[in-house]
Structure formats: structure tokens, C-alpha cells
N, C-alpha and C. Protein backbone atom coordinates (compact mmCIF):
# COMPACT_ATOMS: atom_id res chain seq x y z
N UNK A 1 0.84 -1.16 0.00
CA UNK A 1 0.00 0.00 0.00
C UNK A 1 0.90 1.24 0.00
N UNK A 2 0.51 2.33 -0.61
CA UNK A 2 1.60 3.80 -1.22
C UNK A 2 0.64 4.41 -0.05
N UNK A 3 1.75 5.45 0.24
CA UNK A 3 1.06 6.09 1.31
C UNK A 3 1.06 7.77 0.38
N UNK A 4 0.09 7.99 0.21
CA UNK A 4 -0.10 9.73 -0.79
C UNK A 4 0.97 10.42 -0.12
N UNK A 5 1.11 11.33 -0.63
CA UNK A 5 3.01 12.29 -0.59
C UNK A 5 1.53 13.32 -0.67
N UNK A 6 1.76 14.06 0.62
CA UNK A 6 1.02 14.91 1.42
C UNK A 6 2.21 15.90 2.00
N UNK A 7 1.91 17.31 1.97
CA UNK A 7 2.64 18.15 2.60
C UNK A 7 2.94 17.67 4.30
N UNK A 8 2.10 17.46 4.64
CA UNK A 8 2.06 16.82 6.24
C UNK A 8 3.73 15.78 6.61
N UNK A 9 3.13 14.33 5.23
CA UNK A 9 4.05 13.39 5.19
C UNK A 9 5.58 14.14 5.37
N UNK A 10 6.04 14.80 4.01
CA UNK A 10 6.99 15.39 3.50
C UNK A 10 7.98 16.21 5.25
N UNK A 11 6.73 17.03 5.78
CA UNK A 11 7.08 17.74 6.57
C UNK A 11 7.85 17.43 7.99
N UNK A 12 6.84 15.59 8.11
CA UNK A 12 7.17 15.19 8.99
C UNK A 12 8.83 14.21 9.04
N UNK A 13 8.68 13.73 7.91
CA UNK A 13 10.27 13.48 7.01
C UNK A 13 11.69 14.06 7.44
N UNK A 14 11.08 15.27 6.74
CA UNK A 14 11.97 16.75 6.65
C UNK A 14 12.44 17.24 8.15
N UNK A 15 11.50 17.04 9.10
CA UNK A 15 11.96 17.77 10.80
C UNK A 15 13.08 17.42 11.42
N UNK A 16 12.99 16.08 11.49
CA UNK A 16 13.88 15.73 12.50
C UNK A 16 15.29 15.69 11.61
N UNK A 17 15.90 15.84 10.04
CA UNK A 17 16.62 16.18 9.33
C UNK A 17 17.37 17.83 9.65
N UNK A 18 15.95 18.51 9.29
CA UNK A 18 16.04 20.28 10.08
C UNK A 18 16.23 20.36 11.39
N UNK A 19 16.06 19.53 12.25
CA UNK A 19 16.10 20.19 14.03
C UNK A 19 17.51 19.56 14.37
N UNK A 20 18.46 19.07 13.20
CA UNK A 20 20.01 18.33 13.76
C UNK A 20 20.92 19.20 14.03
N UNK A 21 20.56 20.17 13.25
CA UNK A 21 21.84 21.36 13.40
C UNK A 21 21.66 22.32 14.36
N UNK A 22 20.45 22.55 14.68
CA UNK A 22 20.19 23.06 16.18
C UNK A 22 20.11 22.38 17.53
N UNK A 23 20.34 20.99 16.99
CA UNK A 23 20.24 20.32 18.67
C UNK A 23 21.75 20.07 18.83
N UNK A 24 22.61 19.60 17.87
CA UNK A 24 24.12 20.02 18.03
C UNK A 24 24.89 20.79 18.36
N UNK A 25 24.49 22.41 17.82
CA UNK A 25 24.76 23.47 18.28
C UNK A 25 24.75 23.14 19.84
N UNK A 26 24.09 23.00 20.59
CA UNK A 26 24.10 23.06 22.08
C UNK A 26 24.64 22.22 22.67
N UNK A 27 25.16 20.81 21.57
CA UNK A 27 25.99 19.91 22.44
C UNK A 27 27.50 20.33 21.80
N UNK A 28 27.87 20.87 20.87
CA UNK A 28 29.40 21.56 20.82
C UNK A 28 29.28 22.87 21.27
N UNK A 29 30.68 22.83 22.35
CA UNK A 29 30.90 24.25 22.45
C UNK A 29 31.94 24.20 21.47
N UNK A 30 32.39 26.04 21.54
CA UNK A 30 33.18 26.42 20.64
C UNK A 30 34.43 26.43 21.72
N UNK A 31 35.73 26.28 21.18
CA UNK A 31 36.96 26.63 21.70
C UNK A 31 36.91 28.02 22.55
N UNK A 32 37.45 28.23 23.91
CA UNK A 32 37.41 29.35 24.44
C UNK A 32 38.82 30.43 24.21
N UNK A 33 38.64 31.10 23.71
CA UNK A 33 39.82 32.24 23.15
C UNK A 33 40.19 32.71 24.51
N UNK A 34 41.03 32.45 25.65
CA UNK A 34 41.10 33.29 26.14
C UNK A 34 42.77 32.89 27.38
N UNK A 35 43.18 34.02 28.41
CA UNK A 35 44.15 33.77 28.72
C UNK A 35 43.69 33.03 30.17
N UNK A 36 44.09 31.97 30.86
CA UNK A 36 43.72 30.98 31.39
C UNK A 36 44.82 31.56 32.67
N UNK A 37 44.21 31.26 33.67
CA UNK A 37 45.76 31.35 34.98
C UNK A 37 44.65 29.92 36.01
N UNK A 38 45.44 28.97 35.54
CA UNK A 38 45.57 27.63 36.91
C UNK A 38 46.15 27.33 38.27
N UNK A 39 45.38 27.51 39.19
CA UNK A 39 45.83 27.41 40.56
C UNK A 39 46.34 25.96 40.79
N UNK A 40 47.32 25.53 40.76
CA UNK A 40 47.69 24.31 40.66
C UNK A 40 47.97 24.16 42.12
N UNK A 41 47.74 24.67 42.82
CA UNK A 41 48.64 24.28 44.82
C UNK A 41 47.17 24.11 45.66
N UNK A 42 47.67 23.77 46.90
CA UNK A 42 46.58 23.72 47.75
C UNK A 42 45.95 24.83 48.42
N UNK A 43 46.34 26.23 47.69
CA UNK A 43 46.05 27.59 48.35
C UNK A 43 45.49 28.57 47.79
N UNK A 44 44.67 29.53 48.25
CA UNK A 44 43.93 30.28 47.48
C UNK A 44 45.17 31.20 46.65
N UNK A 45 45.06 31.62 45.84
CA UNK A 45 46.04 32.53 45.25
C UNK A 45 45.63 33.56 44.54
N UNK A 46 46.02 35.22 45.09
CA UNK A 46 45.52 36.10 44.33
C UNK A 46 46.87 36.32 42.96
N UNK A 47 45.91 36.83 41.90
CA UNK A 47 46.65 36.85 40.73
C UNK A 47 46.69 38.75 39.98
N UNK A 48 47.80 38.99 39.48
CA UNK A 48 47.44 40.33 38.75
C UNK A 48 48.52 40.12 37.14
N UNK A 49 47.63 40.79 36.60
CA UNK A 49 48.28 41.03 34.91
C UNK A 49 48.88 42.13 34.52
N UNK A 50 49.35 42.09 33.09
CA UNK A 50 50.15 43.40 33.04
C UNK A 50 50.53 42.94 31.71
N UNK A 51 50.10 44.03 30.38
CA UNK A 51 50.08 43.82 29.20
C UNK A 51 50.24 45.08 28.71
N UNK A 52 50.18 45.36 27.10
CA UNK A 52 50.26 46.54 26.66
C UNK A 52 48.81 46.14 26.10
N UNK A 53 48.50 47.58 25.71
CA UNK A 53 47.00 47.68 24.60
C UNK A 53 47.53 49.40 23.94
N UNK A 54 46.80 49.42 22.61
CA UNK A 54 47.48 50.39 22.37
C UNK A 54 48.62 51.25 22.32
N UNK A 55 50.05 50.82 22.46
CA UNK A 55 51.19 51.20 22.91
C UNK A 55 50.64 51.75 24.53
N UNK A 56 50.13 51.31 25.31
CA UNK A 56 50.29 51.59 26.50
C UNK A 56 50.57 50.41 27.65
N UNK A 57 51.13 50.89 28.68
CA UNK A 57 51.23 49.84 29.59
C UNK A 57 49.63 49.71 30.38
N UNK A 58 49.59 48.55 30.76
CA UNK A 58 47.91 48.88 31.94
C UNK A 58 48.43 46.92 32.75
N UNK A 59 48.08 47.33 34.54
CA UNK A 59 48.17 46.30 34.74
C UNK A 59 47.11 46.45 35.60
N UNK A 60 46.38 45.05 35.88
CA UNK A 60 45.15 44.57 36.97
C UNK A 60 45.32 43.78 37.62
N UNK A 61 44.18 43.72 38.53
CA UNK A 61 44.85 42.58 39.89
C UNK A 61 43.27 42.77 40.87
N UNK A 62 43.19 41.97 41.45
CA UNK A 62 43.23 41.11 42.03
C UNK A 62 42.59 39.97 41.18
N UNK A 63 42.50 38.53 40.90
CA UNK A 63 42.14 37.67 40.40
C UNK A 63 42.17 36.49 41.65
N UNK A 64 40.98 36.21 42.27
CA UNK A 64 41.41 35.23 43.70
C UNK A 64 40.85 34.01 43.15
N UNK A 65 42.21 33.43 42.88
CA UNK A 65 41.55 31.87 42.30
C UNK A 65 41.79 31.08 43.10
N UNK A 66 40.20 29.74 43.66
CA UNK A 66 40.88 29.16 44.69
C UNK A 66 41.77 27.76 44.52
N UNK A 67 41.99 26.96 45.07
CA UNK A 67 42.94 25.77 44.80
C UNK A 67 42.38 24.97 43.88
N UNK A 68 43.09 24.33 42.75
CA UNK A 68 42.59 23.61 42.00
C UNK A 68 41.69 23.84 40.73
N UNK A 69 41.96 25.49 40.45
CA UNK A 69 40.59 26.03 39.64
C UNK A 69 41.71 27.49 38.70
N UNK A 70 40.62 26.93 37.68
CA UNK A 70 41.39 27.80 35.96
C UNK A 70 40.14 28.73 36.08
N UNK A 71 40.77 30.22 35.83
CA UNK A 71 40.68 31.55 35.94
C UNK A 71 40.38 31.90 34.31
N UNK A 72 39.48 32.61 34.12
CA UNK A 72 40.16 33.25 32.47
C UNK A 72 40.59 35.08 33.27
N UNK A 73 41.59 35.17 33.04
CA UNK A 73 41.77 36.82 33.40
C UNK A 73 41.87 37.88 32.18
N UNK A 74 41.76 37.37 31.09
CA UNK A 74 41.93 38.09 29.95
C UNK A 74 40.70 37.39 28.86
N UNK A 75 39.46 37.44 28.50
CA UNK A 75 38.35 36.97 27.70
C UNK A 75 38.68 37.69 26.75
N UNK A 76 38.32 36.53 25.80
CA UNK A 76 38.36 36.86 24.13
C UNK A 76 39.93 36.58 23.85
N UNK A 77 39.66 36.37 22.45
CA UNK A 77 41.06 36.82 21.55
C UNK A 77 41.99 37.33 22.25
N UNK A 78 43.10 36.74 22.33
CA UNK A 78 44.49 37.51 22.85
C UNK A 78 44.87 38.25 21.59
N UNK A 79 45.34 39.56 21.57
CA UNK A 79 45.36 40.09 20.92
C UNK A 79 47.02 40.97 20.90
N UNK A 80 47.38 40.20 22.23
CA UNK A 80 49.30 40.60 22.24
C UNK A 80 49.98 39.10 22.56
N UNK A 81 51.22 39.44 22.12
CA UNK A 81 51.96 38.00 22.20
C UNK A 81 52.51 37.65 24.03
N UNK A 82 52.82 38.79 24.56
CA UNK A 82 53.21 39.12 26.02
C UNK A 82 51.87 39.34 27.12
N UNK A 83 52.26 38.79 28.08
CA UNK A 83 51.64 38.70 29.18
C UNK A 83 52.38 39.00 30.60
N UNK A 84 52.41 39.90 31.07
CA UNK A 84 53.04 39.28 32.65
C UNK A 84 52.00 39.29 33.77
N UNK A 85 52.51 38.23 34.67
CA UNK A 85 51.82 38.30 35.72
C UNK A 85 52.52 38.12 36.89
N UNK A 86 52.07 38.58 37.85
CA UNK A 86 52.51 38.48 39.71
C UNK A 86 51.44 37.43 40.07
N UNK A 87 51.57 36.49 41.23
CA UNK A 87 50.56 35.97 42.03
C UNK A 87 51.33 36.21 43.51
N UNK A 88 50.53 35.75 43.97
CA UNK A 88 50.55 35.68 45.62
C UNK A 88 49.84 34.79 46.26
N UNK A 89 50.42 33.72 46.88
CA UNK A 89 49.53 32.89 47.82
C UNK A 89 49.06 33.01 49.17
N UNK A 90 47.88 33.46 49.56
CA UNK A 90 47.01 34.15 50.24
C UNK A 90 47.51 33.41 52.06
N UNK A 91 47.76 32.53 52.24
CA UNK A 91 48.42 32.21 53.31
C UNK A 91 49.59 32.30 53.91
N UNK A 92 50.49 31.58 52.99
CA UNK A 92 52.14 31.60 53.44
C UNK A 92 52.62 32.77 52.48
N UNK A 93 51.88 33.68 52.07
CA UNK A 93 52.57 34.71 50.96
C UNK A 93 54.02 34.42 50.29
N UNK A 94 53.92 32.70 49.68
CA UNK A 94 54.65 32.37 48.47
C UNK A 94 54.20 33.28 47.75
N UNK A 95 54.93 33.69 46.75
CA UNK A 95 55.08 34.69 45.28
C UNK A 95 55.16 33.84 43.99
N UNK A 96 54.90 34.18 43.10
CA UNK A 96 55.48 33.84 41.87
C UNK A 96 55.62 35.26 40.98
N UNK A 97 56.67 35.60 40.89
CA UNK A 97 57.28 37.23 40.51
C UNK A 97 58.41 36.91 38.91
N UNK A 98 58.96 38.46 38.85
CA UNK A 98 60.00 37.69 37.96
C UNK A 98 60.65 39.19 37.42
N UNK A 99 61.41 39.23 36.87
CA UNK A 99 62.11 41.20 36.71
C UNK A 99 61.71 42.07 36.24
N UNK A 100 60.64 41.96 35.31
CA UNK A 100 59.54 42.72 35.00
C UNK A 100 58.81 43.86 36.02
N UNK A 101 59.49 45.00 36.30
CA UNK A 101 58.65 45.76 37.32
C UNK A 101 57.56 46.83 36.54
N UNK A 102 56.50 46.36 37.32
CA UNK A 102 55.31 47.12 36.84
C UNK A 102 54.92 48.18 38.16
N UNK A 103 53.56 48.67 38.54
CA UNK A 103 52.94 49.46 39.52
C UNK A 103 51.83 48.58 39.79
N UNK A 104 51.30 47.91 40.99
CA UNK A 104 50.25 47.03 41.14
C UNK A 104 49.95 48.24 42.78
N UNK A 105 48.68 47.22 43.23
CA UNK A 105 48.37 47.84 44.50
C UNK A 105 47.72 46.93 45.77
N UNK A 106 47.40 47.12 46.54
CA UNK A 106 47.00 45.75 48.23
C UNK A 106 45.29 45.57 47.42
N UNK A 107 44.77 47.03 46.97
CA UNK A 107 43.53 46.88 46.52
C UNK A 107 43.04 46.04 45.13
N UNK A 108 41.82 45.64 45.03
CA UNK A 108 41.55 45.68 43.15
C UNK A 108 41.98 47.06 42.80
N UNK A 109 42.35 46.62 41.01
CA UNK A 109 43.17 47.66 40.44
C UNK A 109 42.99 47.64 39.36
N UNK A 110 42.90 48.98 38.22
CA UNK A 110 43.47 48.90 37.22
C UNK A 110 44.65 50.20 36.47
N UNK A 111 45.55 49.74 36.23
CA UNK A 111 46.62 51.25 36.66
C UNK A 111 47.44 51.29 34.84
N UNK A 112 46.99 52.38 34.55
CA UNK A 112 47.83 52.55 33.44
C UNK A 112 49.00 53.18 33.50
N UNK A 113 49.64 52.84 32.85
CA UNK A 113 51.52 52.78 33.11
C UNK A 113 52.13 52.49 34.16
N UNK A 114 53.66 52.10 33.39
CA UNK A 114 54.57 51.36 34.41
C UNK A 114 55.24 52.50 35.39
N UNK A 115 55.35 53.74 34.95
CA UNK A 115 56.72 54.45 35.17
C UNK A 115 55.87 55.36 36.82
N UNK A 116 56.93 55.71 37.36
CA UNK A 116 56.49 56.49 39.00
C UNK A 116 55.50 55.98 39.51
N UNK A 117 55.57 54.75 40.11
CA UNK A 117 54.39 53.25 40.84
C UNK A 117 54.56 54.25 41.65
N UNK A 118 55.76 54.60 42.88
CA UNK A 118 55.61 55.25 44.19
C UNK A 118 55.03 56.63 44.20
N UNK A 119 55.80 57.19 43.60
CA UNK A 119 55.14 58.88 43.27
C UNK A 119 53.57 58.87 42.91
N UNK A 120 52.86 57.75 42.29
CA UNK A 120 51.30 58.09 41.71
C UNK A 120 50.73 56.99 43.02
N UNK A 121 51.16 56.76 44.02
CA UNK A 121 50.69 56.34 45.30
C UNK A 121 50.47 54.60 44.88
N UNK A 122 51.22 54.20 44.40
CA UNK A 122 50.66 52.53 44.04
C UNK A 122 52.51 51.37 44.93
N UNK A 123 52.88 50.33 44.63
CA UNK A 123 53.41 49.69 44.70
C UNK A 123 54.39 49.52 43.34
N UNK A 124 55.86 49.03 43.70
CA UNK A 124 56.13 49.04 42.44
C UNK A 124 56.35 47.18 42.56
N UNK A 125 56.20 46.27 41.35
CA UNK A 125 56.33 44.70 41.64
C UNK A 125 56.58 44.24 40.78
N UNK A 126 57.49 43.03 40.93
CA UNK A 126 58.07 42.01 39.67
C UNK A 126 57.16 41.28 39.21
N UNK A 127 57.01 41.38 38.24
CA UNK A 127 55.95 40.18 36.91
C UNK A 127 56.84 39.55 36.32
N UNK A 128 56.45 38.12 36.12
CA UNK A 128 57.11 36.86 34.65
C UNK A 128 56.49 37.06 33.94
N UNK A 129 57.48 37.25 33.21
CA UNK A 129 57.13 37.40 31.15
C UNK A 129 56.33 36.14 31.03
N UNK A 130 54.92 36.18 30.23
CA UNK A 130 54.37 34.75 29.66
C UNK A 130 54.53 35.17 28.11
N UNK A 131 55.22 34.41 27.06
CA UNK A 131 55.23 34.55 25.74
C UNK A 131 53.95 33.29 25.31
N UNK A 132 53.04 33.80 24.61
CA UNK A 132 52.30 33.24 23.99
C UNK A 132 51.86 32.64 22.49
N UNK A 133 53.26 33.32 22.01
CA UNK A 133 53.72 33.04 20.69
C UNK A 133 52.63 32.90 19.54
N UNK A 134 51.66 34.03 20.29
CA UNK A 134 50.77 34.72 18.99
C UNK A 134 49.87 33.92 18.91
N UNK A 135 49.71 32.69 19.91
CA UNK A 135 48.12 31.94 20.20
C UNK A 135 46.93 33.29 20.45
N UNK A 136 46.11 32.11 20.31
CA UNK A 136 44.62 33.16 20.21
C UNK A 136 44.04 32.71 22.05
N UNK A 137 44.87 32.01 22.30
CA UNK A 137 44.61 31.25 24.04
C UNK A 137 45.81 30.67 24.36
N UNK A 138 45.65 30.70 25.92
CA UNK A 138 46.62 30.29 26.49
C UNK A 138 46.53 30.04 28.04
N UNK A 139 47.37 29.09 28.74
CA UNK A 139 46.58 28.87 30.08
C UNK A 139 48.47 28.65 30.85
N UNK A 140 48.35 29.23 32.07
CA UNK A 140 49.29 29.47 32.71
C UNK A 140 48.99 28.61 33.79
N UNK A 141 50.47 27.46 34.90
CA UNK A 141 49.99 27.01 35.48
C UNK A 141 51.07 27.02 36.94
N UNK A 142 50.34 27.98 37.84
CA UNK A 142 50.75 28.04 39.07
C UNK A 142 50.73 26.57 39.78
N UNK A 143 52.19 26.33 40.14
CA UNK A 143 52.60 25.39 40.78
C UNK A 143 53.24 25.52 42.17
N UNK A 144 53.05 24.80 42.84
CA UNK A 144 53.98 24.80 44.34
C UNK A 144 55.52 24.73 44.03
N UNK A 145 55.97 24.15 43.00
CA UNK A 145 57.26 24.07 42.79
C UNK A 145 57.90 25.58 42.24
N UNK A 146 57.64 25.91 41.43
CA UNK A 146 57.66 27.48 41.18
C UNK A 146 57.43 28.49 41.73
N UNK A 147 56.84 28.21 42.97
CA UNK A 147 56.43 29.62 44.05
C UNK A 147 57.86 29.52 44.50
N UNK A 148 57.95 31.14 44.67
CA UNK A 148 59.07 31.44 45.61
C UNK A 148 58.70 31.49 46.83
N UNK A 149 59.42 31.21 48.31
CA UNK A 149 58.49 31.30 49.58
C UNK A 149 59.32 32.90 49.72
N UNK A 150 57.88 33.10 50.73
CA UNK A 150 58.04 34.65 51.28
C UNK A 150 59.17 34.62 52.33
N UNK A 151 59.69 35.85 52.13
CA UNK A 151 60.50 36.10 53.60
C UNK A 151 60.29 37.02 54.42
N UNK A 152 58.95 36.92 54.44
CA UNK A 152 58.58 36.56 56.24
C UNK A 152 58.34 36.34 56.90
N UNK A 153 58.82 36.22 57.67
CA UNK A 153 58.61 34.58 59.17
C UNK A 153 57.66 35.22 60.08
């Protein structure tokens, strides 16, 4: 027995063909563009950045990521090859620093330029260079082995 070719039939055919590319959509995500900082230790750790935009310097901070947990501190497209960052581990005030001196502050921050940290009332502090070698993402990973310990007792 032929079953008549009815708009209905056709339609009902046709749906579940049409509804594939929208029910997929929601089971792929897309790749996340962005700069990643991983708390790899057993301690909360505050984090701050420090990049150029526009030929200018600008660095931020506070980022409190707790143990065991990836941060994005920079969303979207990286859009410079350089990164630096300072952390601080919120207990034993281990560091992870590096010769890079920028202007950061005790507060959240966002401070444009590097030059007279003391004179414009801020802190002056060592950042590690992160080269990202012109990725569109990238994820940084704070380790206990790489903290420097604080000195003070």
C-alpha cells in the first residue's frame, strides 16, 4: 500500500533532518579564546596582569583563584603576544614574581603605566614574562614548585 506524498508526510520526514543542526549546536561548544591562569597548589592565590594595549602599559589585579581552579583573566582573543603576571599565595605569601617591574596595589586595580608606581601612590612589583607566541589562548599554570616562599617569618 503507497502512502499519498502529502505536505504533512513530506514535513514530517523533513523535521527531524532540520532540528540536527540546532540540537548540536548546544551539544558543541566552541573553543574558548582566552588567557587561562591555573591554581595548581593547595592555596587560594591572588593573581594580577600586566600587558600593553594600544602602545600603553595597563596592569590589573586582584584575580582570587581558589585551589585547584582555571581563571580566564583576559576573555576573548588575545590580541598581544606578552603577558606578565605576579601571584601571591594568600596564606604563606609564596610569590610567583620575575624582573619585569610594573605598579600594582593591596587593593583591586586597574593602573595605566609602568613608570612612577611610588610617586602616583601605588606599589612598584616584579611580573614573569608569559610569551604566547601569537596563540589566540593560552593557560598558565601556578605550581607549588615554582612559588618562591616569602621572607617573612
Amino acid at each position: 500500500m503507497r502512502v499519498p506524498i502529502t505536505l504533512q508526510n513530506r514535513l514530517t520526514r523533513l523535521l527531524p533532518a532540520l532540528a540536527l543542526p540546532f540540537l548540536l549546536t548546544g551539544l558543541v561548544q566552541p573553543a574558548q579564546a582566552d588567557l587561562q591562569v591555573c591554581n595548581d597548589t593547595r592555596a587560594l592565590v591572588g593573581v594580577s596582569i600586566g600587558y600593553r594595549k594600544n602602545k600603553k602599559w595597563i596592569t590589573e589585579g586582584w584575580w582570587r583563584i581558589p585551589a585547584s581552579v582555571c581563571t580566564s583573566v583576559i576573555e576573548g582573543k588575545l590580541d598581544t603576544r606578552y603577558f606578565y603576571l605576579h601571584a601571591e599565595e594568600a596564606d604563606s605569601g609564596g610569590r610567583w614574581r620575575g624582573p619585569v617591574f610594573m605598579c600594582s596595589s593591596n587593593k583591586q586595580y586597574k593602573i595605566n603605566g609602568v613608570k612612577d608606581c611610588f610617586a602616583r601612590g601605588y606599589e612598584r612589583t616584579g611580573f614573569f614574562e608569559v610569551d604566547t607566541g601569537d596563540q589566540e589562548n593560552w593557560q598558565v599554570r601556578l605550581t607549588e614548585a615554582d612559588r618562591q616562599e616569602s621572607k617573612k617569618k
